[in-house]
Protein backbone atom coordinates (compact mmCIF):
# COMPACT_ATOMS: atom_id res chain seq x y z
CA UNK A 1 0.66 -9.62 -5.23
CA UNK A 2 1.09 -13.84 -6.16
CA UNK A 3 -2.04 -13.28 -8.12
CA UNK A 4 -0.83 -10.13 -9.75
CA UNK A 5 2.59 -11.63 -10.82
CA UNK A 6 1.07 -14.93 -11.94
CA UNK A 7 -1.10 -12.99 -13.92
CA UNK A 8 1.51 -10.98 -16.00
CA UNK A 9 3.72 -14.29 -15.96
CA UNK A 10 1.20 -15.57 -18.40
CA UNK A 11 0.30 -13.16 -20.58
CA UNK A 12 4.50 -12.38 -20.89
CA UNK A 13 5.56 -16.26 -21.21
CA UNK A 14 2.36 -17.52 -22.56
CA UNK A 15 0.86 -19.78 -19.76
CA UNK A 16 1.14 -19.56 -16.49
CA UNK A 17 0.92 -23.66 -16.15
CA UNK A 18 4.21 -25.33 -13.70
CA UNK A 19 4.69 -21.39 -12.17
CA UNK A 20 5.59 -21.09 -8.71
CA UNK A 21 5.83 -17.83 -6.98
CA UNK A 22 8.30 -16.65 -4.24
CA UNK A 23 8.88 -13.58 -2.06
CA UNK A 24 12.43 -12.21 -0.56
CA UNK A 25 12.08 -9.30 1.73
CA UNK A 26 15.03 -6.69 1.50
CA UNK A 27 16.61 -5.58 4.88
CA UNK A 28 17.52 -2.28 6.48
CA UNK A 29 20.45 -1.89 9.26
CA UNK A 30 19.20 0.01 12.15
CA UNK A 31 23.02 0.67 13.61
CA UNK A 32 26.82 -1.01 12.45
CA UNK A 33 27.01 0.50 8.86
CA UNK A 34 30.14 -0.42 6.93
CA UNK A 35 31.65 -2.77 10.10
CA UNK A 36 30.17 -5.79 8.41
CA UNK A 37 33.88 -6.49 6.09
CA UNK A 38 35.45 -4.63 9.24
CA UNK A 39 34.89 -8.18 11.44
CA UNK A 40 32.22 -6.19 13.20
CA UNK A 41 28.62 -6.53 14.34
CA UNK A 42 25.83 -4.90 12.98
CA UNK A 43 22.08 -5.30 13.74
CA UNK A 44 19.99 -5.52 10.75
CA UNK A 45 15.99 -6.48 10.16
CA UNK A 46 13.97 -8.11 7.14
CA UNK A 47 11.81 -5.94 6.23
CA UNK A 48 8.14 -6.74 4.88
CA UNK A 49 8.81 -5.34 1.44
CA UNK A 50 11.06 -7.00 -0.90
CA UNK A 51 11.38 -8.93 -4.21
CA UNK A 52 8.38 -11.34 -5.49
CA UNK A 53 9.11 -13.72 -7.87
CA UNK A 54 7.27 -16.16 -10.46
CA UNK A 55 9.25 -18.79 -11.77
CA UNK A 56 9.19 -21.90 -14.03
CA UNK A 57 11.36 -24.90 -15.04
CA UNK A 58 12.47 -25.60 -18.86
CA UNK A 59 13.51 -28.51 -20.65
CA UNK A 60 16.01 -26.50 -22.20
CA UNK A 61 19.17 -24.38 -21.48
CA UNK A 62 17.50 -21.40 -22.13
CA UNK A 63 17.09 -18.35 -19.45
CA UNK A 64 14.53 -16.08 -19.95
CA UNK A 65 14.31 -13.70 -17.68
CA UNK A 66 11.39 -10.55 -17.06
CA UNK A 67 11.35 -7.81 -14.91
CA UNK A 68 7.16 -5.89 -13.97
CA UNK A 69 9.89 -3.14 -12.56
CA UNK A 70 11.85 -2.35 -15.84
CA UNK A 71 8.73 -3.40 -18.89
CA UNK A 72 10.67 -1.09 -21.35
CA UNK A 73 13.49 -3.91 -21.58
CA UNK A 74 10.94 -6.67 -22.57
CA UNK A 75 12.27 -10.56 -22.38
CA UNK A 76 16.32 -10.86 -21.76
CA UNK A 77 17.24 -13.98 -23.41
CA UNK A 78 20.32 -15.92 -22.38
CA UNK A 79 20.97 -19.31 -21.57
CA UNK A 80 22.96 -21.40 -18.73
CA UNK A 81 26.34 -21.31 -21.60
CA UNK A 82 25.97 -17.44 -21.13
CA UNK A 83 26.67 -17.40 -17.25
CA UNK A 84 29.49 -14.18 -17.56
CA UNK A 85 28.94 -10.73 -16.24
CA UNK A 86 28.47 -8.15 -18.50
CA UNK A 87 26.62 -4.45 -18.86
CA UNK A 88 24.87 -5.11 -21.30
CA UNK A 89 22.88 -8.10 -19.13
CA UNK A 90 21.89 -5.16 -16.74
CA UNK A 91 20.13 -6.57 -14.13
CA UNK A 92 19.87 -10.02 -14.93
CA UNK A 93 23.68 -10.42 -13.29
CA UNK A 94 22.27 -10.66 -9.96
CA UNK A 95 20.23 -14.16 -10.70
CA UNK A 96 22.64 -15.41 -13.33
CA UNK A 97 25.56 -14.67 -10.72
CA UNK A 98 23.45 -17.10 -8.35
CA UNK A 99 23.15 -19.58 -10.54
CA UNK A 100 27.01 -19.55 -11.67
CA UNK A 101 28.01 -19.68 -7.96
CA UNK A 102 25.52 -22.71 -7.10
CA UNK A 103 27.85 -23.91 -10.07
CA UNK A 104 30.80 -23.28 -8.83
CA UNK A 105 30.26 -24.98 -5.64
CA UNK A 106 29.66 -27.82 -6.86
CA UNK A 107 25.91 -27.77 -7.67
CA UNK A 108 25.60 -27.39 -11.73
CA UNK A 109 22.03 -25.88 -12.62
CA UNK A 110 20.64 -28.91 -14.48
CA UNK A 111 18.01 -27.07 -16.87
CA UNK A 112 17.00 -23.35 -17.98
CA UNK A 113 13.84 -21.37 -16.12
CA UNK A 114 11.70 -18.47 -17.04
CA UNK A 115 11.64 -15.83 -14.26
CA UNK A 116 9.66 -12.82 -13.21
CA UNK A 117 10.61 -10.67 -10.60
CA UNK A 118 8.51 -7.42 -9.70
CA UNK A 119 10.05 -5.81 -6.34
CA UNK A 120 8.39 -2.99 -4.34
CA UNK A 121 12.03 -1.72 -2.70
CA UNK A 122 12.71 1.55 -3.80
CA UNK A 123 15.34 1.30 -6.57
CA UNK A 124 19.24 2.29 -5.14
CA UNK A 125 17.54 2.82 -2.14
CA UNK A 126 19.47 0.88 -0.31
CA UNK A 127 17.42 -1.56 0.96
CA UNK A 128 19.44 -4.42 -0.83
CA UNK A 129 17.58 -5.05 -3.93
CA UNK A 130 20.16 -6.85 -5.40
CA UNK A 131 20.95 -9.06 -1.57
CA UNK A 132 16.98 -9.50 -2.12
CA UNK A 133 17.06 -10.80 -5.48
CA UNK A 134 19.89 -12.88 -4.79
CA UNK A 135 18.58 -14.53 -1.72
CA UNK A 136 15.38 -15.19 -3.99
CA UNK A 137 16.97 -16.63 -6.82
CA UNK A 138 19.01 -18.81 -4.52
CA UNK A 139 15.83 -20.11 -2.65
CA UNK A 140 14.14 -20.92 -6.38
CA UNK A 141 17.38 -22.79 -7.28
CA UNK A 142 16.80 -24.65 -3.90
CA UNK A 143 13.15 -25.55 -4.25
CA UNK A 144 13.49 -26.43 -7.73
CA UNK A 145 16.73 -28.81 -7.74
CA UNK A 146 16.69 -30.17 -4.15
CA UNK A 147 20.01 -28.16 -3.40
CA UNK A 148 21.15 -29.15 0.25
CA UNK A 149 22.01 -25.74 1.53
CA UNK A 150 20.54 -23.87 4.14
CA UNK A 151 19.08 -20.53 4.49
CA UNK A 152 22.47 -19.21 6.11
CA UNK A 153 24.56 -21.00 2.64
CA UNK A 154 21.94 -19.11 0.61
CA UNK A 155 23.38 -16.17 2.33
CA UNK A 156 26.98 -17.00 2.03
CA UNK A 157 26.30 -17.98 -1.67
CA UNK A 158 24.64 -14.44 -2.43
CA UNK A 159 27.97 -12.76 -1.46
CA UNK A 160 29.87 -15.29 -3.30
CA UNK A 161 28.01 -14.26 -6.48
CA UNK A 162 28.16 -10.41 -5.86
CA UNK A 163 31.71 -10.62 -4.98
CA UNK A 164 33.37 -12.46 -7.63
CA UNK A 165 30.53 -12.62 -10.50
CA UNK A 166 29.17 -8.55 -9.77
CA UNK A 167 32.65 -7.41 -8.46
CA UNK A 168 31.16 -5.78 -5.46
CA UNK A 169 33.13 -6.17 -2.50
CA UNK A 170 30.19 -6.31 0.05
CA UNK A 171 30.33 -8.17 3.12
CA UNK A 172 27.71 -10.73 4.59
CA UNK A 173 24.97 -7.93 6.05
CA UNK A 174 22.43 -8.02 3.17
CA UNK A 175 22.37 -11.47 2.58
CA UNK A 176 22.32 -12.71 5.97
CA UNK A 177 19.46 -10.11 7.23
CA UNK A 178 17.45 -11.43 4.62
CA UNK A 179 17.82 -14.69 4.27
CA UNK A 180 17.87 -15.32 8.22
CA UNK A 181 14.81 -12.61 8.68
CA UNK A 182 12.29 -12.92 11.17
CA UNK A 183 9.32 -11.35 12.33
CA UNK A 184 9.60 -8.44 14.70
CA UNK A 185 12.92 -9.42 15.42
CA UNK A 186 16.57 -7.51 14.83
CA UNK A 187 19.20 -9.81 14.31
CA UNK A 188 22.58 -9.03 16.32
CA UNK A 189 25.22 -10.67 13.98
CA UNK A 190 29.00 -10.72 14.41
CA UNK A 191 30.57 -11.23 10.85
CA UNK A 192 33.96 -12.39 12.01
CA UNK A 193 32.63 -15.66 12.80
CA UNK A 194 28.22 -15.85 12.31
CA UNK A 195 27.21 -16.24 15.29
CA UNK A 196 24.26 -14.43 15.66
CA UNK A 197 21.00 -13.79 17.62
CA UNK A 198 17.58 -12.67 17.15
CA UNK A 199 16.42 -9.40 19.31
CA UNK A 200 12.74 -8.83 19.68
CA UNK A 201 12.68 -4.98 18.00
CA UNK A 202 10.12 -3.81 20.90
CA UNK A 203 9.52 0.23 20.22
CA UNK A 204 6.45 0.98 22.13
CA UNK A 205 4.21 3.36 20.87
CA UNK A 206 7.31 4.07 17.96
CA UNK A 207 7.63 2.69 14.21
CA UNK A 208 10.74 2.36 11.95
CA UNK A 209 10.55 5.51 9.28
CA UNK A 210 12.52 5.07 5.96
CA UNK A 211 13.39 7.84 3.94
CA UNK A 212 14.48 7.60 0.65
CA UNK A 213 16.44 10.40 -1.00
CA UNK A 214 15.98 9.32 -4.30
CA UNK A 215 19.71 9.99 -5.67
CA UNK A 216 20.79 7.20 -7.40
CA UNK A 217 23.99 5.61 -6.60
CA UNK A 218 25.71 2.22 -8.02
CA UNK A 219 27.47 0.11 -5.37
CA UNK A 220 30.73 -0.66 -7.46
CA UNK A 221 31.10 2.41 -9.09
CA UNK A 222 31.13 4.59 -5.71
CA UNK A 223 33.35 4.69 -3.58
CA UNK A 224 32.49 1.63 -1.19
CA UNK A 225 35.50 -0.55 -2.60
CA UNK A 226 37.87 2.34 -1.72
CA UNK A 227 36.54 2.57 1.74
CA UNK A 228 37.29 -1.18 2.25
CA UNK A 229 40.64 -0.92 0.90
CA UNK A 230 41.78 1.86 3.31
CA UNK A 231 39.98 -0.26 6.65
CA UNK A 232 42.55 -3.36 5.28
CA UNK A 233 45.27 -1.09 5.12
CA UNK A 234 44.76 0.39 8.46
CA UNK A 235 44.47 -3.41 9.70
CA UNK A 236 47.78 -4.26 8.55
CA UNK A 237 49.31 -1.12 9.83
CA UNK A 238 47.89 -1.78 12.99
CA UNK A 239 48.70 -5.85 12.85
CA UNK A 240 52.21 -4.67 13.16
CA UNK A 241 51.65 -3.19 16.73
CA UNK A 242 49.09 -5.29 18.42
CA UNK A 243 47.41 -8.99 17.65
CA UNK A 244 43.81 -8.65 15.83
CA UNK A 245 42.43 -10.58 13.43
CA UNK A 246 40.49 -7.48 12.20
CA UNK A 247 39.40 -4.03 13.47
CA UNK A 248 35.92 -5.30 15.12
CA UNK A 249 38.55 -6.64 17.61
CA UNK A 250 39.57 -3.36 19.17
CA UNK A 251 37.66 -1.40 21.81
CA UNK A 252 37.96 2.17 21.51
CA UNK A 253 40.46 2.09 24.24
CA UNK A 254 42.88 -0.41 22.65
CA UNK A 255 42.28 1.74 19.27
CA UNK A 256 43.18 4.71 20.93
CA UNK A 257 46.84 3.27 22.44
CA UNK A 258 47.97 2.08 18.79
CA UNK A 259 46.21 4.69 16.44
CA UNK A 260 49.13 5.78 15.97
CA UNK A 261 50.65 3.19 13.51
CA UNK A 262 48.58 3.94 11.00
CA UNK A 263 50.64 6.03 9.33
CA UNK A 264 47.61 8.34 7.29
CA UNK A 265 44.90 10.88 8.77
CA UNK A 266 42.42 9.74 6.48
CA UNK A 267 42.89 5.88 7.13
CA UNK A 268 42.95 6.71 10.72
CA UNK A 269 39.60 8.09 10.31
CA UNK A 270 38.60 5.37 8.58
CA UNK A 271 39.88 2.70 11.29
CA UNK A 272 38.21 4.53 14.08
CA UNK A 273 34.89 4.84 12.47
CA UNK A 274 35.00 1.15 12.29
CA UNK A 275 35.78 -0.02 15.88
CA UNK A 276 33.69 3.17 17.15
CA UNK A 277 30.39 2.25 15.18
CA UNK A 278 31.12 -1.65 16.24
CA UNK A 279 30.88 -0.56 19.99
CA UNK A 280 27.95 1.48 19.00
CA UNK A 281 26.02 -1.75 17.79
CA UNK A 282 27.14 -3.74 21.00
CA UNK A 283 25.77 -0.95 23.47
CA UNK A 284 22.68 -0.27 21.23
CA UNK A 285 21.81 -4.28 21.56
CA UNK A 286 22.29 -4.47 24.89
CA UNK A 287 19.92 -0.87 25.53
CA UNK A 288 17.11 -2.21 23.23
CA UNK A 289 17.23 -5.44 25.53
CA UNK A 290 16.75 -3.26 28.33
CA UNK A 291 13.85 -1.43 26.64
CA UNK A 292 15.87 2.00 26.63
CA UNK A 293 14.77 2.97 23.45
CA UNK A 294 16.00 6.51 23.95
CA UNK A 295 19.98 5.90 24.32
CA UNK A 296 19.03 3.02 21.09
CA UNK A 297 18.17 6.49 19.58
CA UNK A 298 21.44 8.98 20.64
CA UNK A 299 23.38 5.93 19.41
CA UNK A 300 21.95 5.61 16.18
CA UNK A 301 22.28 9.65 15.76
CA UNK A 302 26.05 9.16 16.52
CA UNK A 303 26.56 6.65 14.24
CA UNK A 304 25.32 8.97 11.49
CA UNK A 305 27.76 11.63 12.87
CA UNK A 306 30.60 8.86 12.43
CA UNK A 307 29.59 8.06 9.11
CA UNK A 308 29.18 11.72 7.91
CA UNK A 309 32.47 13.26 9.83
CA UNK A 310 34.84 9.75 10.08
CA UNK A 311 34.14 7.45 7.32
CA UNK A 312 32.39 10.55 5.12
CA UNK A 313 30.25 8.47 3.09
CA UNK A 314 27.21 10.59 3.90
CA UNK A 315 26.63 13.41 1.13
CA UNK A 316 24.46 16.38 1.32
CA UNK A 317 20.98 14.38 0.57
CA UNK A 318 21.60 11.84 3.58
CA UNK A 319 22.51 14.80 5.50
CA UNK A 320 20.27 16.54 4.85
CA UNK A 321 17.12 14.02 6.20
CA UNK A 322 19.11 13.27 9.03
CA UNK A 323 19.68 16.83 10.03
CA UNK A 324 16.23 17.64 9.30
CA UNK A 325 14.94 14.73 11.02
CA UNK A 326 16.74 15.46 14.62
CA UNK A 327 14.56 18.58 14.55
CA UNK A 328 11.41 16.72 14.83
CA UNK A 329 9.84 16.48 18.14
CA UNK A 330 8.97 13.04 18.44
CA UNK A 331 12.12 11.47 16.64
CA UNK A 332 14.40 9.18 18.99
CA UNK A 333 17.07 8.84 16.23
CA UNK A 334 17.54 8.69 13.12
CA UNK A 335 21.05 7.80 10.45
CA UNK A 336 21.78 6.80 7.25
CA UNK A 337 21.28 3.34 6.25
CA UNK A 338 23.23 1.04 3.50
CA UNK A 339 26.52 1.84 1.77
CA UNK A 340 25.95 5.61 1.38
CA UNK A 341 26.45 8.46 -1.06
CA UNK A 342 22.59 8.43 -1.32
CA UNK A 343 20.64 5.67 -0.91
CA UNK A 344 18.35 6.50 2.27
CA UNK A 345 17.94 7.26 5.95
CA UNK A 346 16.05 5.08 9.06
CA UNK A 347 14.67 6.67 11.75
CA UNK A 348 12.83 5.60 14.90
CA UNK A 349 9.82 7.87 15.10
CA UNK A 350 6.88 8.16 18.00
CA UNK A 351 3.59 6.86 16.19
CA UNK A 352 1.70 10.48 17.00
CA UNK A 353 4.61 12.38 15.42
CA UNK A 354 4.78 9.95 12.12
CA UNK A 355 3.00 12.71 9.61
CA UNK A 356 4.34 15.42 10.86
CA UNK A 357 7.56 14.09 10.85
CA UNK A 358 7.01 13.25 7.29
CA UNK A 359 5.49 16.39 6.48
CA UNK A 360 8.44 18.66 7.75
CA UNK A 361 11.45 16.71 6.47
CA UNK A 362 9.83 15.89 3.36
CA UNK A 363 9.45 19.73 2.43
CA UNK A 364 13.12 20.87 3.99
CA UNK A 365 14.51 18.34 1.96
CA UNK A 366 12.39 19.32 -1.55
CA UNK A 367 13.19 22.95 -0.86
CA UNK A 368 17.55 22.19 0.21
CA UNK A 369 17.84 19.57 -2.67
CA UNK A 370 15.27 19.90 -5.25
CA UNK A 371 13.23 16.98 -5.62
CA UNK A 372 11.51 14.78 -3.11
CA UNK A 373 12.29 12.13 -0.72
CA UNK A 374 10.17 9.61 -0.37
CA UNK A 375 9.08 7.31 2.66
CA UNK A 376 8.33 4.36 4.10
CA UNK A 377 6.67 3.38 7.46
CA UNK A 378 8.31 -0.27 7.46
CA UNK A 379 7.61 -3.41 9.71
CA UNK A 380 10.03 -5.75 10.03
CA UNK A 381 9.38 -8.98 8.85
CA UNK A 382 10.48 -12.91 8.04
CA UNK A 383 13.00 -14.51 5.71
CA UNK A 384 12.03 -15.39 2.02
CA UNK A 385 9.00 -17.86 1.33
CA UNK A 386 6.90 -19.75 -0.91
CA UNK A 387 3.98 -18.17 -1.57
């Protein structure tokens, strides 16, 4: 793939003289979905496919930016003056968000760059493309300017940028998994505070499955922000009743005793979905670590049920794989993965049942919805490199 991307660096910007090129994997979360801005665990992986980049330093301003994924746009032109979100710069927000929140900590992009980025995630599959790109452009920024800032800062700048530049209220997940990824390893994170470990993803005789459904979703425009809204409402309903800092704080028993204050059906929902899927995580760690791969598996199928009935951010498509997945002999779990409302589905899958696991959901799911799903047989891999 370098070769590949060098290649068409050249014969897009002319030469492919001073180019580096880079790789970012993108992540998916095997259980803790939406408990990440909930002060929650969740327990994501890098994954082995992701965003490659090729990139070069100019003596100029100037931005140019291509992208092997979307040809039909050609060179987008812009220039380090230019660093304000708009539609019409499509996807070249995501590394010109980067390089306006470098700025606004304190660490001013000195010159202009030509980039190419071809990635081999799924688009709005999510699998964090736009984490992944992020995370990359961040790591370019680094290696080019001497930036001192970690691998976890790249992470924390990432969110900055899709937070205040993208005006997507996503919490740390995506950014972290990727930038902190390593080989054959899960890692357990609690947001509230970062502390996190790595746990060796050991599933003997079993591989991670990915399903995309292939409907197409945008982040901001669904309903993810609304979600969060209702979870910090809840909060300070239930802040008035008992001391938490946020919901990842409660057990299910303490949730239980003060549900109560929350004064709507739907937040309550809402609430318990978070501090039942962050109790999920906790007891799906600690069964992985004792090689109980099976009760790793009911747990991820119950977080799908929590996700689908609770926080209802599932949608016929995701629903659909899940359900069909659960009837395949040879599946220990499977749930959606990501934000929702399309997007796709992981499952844990015994290696002798992999085709015909993708035979039979792949043609329930053509036949219920219409078109195909696509998938994935993923390994989990390391953090973003120089290549």
């Amino acid at each position: 793939m370098k070769d590949k991307i060098l290649k068409r660096f050249g014969e897009v910007f002319g030469t492919e003289e001073g180019v580096k090129a880079y790789f970012a994997p993108g992540r998916v979360n095997l259980i803790g979905e939406h408990t990440d801005y909930n002060g929650g665990h969740v327990f994501p992986c890098a994954l082995t496919i992701g965003t490659y980049g090729a990139a070069r330093r100019r003596t100029d301003n100037q931005l140019r930016f291509y992208s092997m994924n979307f040809e039909h746009l050609g060179v987008i032109e812009s220039s380090l003056e230019e660093l304000v979100p708009s539609k019409e710069a499509g996807w070249t927000n995501y590394p010109k968000g980067v390089m306006w929140a470098f700025g606004e900590k304190g660490m001013k992009v000195p010159c202009g760059m030509d980039l190419m980025l071809f990635g081999n995630i799924p688009n709005g599959s999510g699998l964090s493309s736009s984490a992944s790109v992020e995370v990359l452009t961040g790591y370019i920024l680094r290696d080019f300017f001497g930036f001192q800032v970690s691998n976890q800062d790249l992470a924390l700048i990432g969110q900055y940028a899709e937070n205040n530049y993208n005006k997507v209220n996503c919490g740390i997940m995506d950014q972290f998994a990727i930038a902190m990824g390593k080989k054959d390893n899960a890692i357990f994170l609690d947001t509230a505070d970062l502390s996190f470990e790595y746990a060796p993803i050991a599933l003997e005789g079993a591989k991670i499955v990915i399903a995309s459904s292939n409907k197409k979703r945008g982040l901001g425009d669904s309903k993810y922000n609304e979600r969060r809204s209702e979870c910090e409402t809840a909060l300070a309903e239930l802040q008035q009743v008992v001391k938490i800092n946020s919901l990842g704080d409660m057990d299910e028993e303490t949730f239980e005793k003060y549900q109560s204050a929350i004064k709507d059906d739907v937040r309550r929902k809402r609430a318990k979905h978070a501090v039942y899927e962050n109790q999920r995580t906790v007891r799906a760690v600690e069964a992985l670590k004792a090689n109980d791969v099976a009760l790793f598996g009911q747990l991820m199928n119950a977080s799908h049920v929590s996700l689908r009935d609770d926080y209802e951010v599932t949608g016929m498509e995701l629903d659909t794989l899940v359900e069909e997945s659960w009837k395949v002999d040879g599946c220990i779990g499977s749930r959606m993965t990501g934000a929702g409302f399309g997007g796709c589905t992981v499952s844990i899958v015994k290696d002798e049942a992999i085709d015909s696991f993708i035979e039979k959901v792949g043609k329930a799911y053509l036949e219920k919805i219409g078109y195909a799903a696509d998938f994935y047989v993923v390994e989990v891999g390391d953090g973003p490199v120089t290549l």
